[in-house]
PDB file of N, CA and C in Angstrom:
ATOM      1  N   UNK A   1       1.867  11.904  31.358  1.00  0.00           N
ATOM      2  CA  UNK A   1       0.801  11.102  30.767  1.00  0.00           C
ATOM      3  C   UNK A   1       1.067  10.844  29.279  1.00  0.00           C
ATOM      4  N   UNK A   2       1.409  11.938  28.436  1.00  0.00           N
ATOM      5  CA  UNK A   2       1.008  11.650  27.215  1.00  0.00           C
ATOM      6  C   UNK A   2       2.966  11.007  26.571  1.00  0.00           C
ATOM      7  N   UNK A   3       3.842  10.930  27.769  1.00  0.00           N
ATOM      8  CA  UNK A   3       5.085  10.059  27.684  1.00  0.00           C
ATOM      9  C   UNK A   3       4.606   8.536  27.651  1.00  0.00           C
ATOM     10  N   UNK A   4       3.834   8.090  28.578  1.00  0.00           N
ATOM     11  CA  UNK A   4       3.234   6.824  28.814  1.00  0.00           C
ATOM     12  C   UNK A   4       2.877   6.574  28.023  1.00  0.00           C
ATOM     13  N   UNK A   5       1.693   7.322  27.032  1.00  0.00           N
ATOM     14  CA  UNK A   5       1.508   6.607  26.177  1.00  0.00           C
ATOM     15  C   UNK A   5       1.678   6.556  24.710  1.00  0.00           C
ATOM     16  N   UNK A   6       2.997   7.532  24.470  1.00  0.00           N
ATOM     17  CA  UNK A   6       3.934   7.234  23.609  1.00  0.00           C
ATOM     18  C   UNK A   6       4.750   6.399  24.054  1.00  0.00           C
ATOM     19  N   UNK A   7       5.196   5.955  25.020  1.00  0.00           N
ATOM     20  CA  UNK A   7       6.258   4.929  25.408  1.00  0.00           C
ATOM     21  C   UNK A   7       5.806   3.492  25.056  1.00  0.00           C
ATOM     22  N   UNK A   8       3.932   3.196  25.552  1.00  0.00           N
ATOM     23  CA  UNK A   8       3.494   2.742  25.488  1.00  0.00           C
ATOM     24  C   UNK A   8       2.962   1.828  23.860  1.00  0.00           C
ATOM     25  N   UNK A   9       3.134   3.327  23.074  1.00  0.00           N
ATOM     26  CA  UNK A   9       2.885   2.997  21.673  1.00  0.00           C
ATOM     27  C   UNK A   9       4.115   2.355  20.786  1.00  0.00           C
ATOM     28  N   UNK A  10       5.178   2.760  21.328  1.00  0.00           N
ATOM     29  CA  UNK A  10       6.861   2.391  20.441  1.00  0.00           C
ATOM     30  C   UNK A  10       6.704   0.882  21.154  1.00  0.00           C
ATOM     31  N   UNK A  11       6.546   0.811  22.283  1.00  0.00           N
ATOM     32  CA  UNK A  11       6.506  -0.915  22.575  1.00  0.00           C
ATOM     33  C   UNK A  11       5.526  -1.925  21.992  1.00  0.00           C
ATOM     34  N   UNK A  12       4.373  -1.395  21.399  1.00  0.00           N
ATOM     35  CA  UNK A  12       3.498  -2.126  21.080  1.00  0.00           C
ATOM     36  C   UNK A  12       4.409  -2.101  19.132  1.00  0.00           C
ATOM     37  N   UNK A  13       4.658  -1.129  18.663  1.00  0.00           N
ATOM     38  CA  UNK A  13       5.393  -0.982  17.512  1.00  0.00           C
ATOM     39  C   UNK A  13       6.853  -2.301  17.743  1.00  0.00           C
ATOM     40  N   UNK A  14       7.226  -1.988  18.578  1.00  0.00           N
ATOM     41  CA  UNK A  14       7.863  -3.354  18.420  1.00  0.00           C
ATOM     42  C   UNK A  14       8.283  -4.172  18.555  1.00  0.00           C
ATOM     43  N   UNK A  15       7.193  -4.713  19.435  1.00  0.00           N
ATOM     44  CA  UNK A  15       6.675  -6.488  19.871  1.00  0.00           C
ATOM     45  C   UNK A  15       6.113  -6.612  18.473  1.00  0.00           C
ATOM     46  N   UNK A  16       5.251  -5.777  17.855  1.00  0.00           N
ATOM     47  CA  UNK A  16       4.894  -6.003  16.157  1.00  0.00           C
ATOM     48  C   UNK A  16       5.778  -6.183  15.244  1.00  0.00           C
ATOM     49  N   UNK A  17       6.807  -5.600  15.252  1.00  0.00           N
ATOM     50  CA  UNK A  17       8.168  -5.550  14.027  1.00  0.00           C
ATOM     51  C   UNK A  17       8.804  -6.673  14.607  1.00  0.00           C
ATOM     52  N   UNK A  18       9.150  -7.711  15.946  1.00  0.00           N
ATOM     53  CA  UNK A  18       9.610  -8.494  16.264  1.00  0.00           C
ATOM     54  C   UNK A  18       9.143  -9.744  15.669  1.00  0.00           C
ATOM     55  N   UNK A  19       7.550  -9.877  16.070  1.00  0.00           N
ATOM     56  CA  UNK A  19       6.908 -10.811  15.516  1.00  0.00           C
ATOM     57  C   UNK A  19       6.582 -10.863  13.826  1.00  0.00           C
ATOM     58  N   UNK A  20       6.577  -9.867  13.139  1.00  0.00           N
ATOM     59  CA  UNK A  20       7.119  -9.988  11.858  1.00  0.00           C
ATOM     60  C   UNK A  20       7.917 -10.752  11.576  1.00  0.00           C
ATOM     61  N   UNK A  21       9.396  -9.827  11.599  1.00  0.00           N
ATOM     62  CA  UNK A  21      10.497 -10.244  11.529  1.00  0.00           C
ATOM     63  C   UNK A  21      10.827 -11.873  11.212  1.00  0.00           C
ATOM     64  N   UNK A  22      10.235 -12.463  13.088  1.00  0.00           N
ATOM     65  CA  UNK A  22      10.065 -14.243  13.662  1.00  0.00           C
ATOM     66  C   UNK A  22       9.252 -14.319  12.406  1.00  0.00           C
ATOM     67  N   UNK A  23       8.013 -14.154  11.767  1.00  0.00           N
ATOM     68  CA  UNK A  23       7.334 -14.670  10.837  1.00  0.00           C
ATOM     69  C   UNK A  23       8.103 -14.998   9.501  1.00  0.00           C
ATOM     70  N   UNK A  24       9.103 -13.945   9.211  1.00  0.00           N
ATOM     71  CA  UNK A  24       9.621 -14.048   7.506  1.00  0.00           C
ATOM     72  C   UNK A  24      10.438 -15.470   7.533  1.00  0.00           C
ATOM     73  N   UNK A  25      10.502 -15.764   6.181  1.00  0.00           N
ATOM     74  CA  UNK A  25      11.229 -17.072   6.342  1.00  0.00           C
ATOM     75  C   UNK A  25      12.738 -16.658   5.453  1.00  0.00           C
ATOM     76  N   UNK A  26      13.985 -16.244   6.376  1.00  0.00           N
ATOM     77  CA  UNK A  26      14.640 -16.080   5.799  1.00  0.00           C
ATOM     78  C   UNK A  26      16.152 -16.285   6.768  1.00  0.00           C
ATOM     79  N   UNK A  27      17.380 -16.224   6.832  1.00  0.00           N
ATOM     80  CA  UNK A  27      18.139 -16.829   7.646  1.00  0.00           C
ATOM     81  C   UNK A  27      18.293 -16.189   8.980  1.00  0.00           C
ATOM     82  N   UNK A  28      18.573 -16.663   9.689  1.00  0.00           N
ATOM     83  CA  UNK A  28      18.754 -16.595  11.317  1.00  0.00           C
ATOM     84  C   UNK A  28      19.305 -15.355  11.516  1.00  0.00           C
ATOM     85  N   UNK A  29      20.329 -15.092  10.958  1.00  0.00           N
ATOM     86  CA  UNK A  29      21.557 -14.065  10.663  1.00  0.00           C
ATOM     87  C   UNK A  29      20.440 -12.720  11.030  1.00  0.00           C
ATOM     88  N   UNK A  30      19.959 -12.733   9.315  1.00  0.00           N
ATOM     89  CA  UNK A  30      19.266 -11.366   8.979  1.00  0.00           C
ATOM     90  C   UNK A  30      18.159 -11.109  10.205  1.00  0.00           C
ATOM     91  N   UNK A  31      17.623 -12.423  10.306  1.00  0.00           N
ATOM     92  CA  UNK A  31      16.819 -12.426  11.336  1.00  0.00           C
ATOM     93  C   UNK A  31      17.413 -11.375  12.774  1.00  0.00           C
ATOM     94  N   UNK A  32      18.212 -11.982  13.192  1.00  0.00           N
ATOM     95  CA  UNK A  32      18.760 -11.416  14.544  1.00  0.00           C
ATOM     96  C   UNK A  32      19.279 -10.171  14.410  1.00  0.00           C
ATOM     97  N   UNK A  33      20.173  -9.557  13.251  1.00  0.00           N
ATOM     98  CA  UNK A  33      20.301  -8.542  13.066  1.00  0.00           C
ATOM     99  C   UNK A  33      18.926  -7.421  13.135  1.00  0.00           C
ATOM    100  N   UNK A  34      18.011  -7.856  12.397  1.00  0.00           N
ATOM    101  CA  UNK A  34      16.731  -6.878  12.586  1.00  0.00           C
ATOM    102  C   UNK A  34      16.504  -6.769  14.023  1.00  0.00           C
ATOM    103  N   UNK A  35      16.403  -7.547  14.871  1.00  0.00           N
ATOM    104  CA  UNK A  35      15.926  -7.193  15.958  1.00  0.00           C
ATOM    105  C   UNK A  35      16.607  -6.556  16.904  1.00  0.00           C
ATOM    106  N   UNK A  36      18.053  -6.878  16.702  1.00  0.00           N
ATOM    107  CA  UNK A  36      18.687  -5.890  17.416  1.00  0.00           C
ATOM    108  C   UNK A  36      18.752  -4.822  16.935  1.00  0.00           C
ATOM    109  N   UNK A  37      18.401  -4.152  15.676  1.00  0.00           N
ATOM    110  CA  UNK A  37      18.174  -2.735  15.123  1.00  0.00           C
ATOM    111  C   UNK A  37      16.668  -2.680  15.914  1.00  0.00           C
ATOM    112  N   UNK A  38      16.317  -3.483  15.895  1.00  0.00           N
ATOM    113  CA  UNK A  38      14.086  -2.614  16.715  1.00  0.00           C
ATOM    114  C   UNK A  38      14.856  -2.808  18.127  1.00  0.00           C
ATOM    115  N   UNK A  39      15.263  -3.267  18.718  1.00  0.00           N
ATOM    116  CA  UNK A  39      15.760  -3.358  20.206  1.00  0.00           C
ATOM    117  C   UNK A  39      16.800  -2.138  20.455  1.00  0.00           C
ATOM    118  N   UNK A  40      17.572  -2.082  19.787  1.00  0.00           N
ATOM    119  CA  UNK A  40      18.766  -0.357  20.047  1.00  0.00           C
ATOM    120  C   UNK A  40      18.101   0.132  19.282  1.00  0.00           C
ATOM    121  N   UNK A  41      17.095   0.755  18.729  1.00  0.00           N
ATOM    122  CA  UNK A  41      16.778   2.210  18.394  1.00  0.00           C
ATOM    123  C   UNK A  41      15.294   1.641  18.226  1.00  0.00           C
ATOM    124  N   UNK A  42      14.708   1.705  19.173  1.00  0.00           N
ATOM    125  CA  UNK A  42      13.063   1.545  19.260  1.00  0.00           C
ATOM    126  C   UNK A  42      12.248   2.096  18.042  1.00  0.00           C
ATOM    127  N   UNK A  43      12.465   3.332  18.160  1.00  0.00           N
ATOM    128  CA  UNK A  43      11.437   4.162  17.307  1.00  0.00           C
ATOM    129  C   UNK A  43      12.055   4.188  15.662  1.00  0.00           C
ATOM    130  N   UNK A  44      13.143   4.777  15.634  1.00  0.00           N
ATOM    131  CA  UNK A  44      13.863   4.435  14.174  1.00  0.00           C
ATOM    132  C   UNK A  44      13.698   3.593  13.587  1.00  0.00           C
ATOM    133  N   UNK A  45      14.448   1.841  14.823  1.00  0.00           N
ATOM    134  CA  UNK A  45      13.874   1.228  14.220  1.00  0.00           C
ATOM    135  C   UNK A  45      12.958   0.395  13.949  1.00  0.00           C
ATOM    136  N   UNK A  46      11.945   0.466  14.413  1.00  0.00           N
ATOM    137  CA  UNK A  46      10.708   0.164  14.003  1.00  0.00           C
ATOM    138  C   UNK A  46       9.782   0.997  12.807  1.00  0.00           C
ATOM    139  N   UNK A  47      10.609   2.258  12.820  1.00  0.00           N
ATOM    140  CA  UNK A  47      10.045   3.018  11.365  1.00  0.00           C
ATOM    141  C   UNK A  47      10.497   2.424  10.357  1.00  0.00           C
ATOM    142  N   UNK A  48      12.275   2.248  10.439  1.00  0.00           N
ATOM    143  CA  UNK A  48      13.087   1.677   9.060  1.00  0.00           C
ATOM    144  C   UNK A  48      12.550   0.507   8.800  1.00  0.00           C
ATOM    145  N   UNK A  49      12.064  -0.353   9.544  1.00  0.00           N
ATOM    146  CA  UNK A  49      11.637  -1.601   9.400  1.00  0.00           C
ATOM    147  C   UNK A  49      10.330  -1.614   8.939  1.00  0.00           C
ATOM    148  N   UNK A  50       9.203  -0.707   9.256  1.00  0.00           N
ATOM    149  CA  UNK A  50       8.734  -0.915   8.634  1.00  0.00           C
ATOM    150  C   UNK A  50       8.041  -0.189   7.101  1.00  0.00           C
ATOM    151  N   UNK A  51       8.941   0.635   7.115  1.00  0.00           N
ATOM    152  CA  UNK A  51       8.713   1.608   5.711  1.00  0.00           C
ATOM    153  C   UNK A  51       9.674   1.156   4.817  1.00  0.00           C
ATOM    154  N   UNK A  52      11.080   0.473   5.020  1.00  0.00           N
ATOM    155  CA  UNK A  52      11.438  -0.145   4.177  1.00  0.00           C
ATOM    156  C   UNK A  52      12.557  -1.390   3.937  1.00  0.00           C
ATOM    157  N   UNK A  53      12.574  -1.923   5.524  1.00  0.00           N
ATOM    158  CA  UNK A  53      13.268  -3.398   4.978  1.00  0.00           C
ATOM    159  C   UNK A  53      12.342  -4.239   4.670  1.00  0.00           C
ATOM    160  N   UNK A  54      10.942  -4.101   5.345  1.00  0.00           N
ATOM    161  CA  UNK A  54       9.900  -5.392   5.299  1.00  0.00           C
ATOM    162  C   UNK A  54       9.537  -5.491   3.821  1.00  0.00           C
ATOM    163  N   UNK A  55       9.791  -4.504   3.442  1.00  0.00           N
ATOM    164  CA  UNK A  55       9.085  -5.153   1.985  1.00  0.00           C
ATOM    165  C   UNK A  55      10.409  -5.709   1.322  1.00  0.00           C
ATOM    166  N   UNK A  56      11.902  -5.232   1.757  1.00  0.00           N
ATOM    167  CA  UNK A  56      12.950  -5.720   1.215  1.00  0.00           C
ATOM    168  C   UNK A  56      13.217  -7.658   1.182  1.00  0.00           C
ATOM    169  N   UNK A  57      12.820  -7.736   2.935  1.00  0.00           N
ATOM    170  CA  UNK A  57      12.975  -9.122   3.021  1.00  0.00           C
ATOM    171  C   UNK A  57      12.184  -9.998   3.051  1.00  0.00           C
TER     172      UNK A  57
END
């Protein structure tokens, strides 16, 4: 149970850091790179992303 809904919580973390990401206005590149960092390391990265590239980019 309480896997579910930590599993549950890292996915909602980042469909959020995804749709960020799509929001910034900055090149395609950096773009796609972020998401494949929140896509191979879910939880990491959706922490690194958001404690400290988002305010970077």
């Amino acid at each position: 149970m309480l896997a579910t809904i930590l599993g549950i919580l890292v996915l909602i973390a980042d469909i959020w850091c995804i749709i960020d990401i799509l929001k910034k206005k900055q090149d395609a590149l950096k773009k796609i790179l972020l998401i494949v960092l929140v896509l191979v390391f879910p939880v990491l990265g959706a922490i690194l992303y958001y404690f400290w590239l988002r305010h970077k980019v």
